[in-house]
Protein backbone atom coordinates (compact mmCIF):
# COMPACT_ATOMS: atom_id res chain seq x y z
CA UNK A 1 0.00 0.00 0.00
CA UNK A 2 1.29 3.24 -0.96
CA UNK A 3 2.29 5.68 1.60
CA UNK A 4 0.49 9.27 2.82
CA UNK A 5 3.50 11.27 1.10
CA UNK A 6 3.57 9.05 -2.56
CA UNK A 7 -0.27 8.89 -2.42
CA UNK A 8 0.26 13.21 -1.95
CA UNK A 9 2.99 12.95 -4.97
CA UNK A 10 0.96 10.84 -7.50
CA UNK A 11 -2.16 13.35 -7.32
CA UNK A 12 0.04 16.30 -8.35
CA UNK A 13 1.01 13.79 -11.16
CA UNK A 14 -2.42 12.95 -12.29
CA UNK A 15 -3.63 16.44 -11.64
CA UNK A 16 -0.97 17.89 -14.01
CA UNK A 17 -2.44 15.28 -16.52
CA UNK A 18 -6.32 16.25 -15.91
CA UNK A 19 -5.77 19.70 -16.30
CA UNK A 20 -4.22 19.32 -19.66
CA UNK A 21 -6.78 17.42 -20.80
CA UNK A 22 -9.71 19.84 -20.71
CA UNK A 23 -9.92 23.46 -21.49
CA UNK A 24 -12.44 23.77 -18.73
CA UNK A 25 -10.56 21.97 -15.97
CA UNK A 26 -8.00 24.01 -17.07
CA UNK A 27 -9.54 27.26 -16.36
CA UNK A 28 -10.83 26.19 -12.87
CA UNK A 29 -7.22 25.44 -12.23
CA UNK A 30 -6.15 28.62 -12.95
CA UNK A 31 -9.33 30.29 -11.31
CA UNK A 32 -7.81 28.59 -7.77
CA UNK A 33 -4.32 29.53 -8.92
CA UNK A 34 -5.29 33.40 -9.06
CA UNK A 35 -6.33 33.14 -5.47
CA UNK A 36 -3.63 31.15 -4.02
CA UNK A 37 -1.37 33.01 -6.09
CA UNK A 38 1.34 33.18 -3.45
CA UNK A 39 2.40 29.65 -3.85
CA UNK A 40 4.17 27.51 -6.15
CA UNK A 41 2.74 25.40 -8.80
CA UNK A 42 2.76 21.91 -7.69
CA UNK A 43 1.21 23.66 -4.42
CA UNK A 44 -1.46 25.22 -6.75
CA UNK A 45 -2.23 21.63 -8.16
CA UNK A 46 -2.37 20.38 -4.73
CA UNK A 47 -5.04 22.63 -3.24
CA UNK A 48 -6.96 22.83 -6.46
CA UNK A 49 -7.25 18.85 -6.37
CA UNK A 50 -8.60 18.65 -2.96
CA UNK A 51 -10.02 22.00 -1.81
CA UNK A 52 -10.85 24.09 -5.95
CA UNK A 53 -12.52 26.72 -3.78
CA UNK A 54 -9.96 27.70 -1.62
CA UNK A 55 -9.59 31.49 -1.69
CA UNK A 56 -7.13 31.80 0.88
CA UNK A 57 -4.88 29.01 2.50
CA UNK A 58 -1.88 29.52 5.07
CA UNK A 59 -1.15 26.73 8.04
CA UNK A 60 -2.58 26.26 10.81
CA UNK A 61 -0.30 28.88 12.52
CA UNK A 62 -0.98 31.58 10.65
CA UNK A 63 -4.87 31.32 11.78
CA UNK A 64 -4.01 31.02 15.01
CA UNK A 65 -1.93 33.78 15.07
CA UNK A 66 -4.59 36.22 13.93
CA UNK A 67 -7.30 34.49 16.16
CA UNK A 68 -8.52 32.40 14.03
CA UNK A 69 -9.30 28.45 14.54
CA UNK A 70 -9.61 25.76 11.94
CA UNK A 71 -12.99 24.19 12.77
CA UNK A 72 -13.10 20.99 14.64
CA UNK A 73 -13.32 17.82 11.71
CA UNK A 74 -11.53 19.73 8.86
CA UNK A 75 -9.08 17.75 6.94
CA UNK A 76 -6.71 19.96 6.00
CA UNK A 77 -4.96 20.12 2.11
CA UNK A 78 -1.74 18.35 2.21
CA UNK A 79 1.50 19.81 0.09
CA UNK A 80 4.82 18.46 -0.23
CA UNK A 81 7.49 19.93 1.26
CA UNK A 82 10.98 19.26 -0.13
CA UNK A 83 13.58 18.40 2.08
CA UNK A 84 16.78 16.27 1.95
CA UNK A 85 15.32 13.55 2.88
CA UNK A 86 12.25 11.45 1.13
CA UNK A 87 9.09 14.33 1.14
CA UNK A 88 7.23 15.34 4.28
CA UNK A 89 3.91 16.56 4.24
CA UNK A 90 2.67 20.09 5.68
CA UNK A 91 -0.83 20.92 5.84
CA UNK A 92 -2.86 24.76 5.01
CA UNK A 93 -6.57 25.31 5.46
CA UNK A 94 -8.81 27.48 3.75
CA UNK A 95 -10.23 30.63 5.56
CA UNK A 96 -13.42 29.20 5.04
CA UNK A 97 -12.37 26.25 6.99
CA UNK A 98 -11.48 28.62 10.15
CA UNK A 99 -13.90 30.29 12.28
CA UNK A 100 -13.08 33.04 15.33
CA UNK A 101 -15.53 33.29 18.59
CA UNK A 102 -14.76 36.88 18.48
CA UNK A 103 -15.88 37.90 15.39
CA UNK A 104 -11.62 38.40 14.06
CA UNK A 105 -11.18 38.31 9.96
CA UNK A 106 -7.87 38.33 7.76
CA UNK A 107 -8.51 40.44 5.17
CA UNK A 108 -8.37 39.64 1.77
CA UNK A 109 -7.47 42.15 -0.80
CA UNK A 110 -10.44 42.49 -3.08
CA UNK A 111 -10.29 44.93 -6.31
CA UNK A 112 -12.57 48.07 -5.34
CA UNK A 113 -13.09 51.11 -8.24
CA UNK A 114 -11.50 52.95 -6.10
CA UNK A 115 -8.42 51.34 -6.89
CA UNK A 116 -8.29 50.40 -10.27
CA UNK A 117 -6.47 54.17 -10.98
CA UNK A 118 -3.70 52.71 -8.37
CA UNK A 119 -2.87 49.39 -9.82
CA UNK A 120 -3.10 50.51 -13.22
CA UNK A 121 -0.21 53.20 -11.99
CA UNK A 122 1.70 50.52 -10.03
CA UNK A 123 1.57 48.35 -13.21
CA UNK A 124 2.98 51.04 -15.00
CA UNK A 125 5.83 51.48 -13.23
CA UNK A 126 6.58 48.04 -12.39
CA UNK A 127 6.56 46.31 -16.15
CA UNK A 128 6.59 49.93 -17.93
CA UNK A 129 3.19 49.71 -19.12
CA UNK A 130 1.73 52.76 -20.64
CA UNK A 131 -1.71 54.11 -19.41
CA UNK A 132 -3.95 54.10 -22.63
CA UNK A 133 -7.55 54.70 -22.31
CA UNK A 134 -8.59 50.99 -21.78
CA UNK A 135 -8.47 50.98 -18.37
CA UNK A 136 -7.71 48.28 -16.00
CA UNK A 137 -8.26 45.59 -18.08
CA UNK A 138 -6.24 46.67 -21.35
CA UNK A 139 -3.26 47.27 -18.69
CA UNK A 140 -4.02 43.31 -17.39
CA UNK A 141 -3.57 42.22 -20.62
CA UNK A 142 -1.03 44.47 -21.53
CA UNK A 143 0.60 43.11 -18.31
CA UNK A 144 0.00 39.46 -19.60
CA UNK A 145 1.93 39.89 -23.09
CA UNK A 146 4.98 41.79 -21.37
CA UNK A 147 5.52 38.96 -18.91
CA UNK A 148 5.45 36.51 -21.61
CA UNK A 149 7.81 38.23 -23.43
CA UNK A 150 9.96 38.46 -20.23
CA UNK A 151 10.10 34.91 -19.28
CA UNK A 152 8.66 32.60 -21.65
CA UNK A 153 11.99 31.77 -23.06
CA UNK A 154 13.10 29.86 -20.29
CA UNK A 155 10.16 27.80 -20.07
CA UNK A 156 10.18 26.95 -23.88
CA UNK A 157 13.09 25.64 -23.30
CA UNK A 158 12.63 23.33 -20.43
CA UNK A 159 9.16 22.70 -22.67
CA UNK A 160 11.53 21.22 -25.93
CA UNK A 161 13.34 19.13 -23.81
CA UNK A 162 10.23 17.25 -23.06
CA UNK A 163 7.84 17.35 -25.68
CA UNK A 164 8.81 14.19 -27.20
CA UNK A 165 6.14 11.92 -27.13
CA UNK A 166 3.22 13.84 -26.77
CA UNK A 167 1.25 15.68 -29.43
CA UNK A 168 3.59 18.77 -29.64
CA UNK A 169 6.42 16.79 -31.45
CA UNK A 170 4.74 17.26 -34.73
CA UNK A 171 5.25 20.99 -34.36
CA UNK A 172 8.76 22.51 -35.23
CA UNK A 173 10.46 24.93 -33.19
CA UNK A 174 8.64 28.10 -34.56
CA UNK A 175 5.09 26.58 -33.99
CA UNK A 176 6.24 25.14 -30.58
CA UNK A 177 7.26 28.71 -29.67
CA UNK A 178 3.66 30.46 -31.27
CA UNK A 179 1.31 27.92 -29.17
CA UNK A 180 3.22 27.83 -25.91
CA UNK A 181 3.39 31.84 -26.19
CA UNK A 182 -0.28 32.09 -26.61
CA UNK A 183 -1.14 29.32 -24.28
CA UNK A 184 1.23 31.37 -21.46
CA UNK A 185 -0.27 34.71 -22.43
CA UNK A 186 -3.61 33.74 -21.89
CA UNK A 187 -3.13 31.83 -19.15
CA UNK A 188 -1.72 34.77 -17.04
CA UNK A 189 -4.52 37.18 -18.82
CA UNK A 190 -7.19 34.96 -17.32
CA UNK A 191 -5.31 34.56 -13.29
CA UNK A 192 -4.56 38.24 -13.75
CA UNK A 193 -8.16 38.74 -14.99
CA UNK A 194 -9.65 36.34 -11.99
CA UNK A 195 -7.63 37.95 -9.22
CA UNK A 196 -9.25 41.48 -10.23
CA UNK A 197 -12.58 40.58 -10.19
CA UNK A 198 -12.79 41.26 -14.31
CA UNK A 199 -14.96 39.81 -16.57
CA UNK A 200 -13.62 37.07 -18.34
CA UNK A 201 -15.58 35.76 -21.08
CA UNK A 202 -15.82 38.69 -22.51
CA UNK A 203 -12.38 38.80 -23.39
CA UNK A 204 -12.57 36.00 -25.12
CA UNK A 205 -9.98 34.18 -23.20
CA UNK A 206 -10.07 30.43 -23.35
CA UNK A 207 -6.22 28.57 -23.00
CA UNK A 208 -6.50 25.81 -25.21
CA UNK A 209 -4.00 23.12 -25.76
């Protein structure tokens, strides 16, 4: 019989492998992504396996901390935690798994209109993007394609490495490099998009594989 922490490690597996098989499985991933943006990707898979509508997770400690108790029965969502050793587990819970006798919330930072003018500035400075008269969600996307174009080349190239035997080994280099770009772009668009409280559909944005 398998053991807690490979039964933890093959569900990050097969969750990597459900979420590439369906546009829309893919979007709810990213949906739980956008609000559990804080952690790392195999994390991300984690919680959106076993808790998709987690908003905001942090461990036990955290809660505690800011007088808040995880409610008696809750299992909480299990992530791997690398160490030298074989993996350990750690656990985080949901807010919405925590409850405080007197009446103490964590705030969670929700886009308001009377921020938009802020974030749209802070976007500006931070990836140089230029305030045109589309508002907040031209700068999102306009936010999306510049961090593409800042990072995808790493990532294409871990991507090549291992595309043999799957579907993207017909494609050359050049059409490896168009659909990962557009996959990438959109997929930030939409968490971006998510996180802000902006309509998505809309947009048109749908990552497809």
């Amino acid at each position: 019989m398998p053991t807690k922490q490979e039964s933890i490690i093959e569900l990050a597996a097969q969750t990597a492998r459900d979420i590439t098989r369906s546009g829309e499985t893919y979007m709810a991933f990213l949906t739980t992504a956008a609000n559990n943006f804080k952690y790392g990707f195999r994390d991300q898979l984690l919680i959106f396996a076993q808790k998709p509508e987690a908003t905001a997770c942090a461990e036990i400690s955290f809660w505690n901390r800011y007088g808040r108790w995880v409610n008696k029965g809750t299992t909480g969502i299990a992530l791997l935690k690398d160490t030298d050793a074989p993996y350990k587990l750690r656990y985080v819970f949901d807010m919405s798994d925590t409850n405080s006798r007197a009446g103490r919330t964590v705030p969670v930072w929700r886009m308001q209109p009377r921020d938009e003018g802020a974030v749209i500035e802070s976007l500006e400075n931070r990836y140089g993007i230029p305030q045109g008269g589309g508002g907040l969600t031209a700068s999102l996307l306009e936010t999306a394609k510049t961090v593409t174009e800042d990072n995808a080349a790493d990532y294409l190239t871990a991507l090549c490495e291992v595309k043999g035997g799957s579907l993207l080994e017909e494609l050359d280099a050049d059409n490896t490099e168009v659909w990962f770009k557009s996959l990438l772009e959109n997929s930030v668009a939409y968490m971006l998009l998510t996180r802000c409280g902006e309509s998505l559909f809309r947009q048109g944005l749908c990552p497809r594989f």
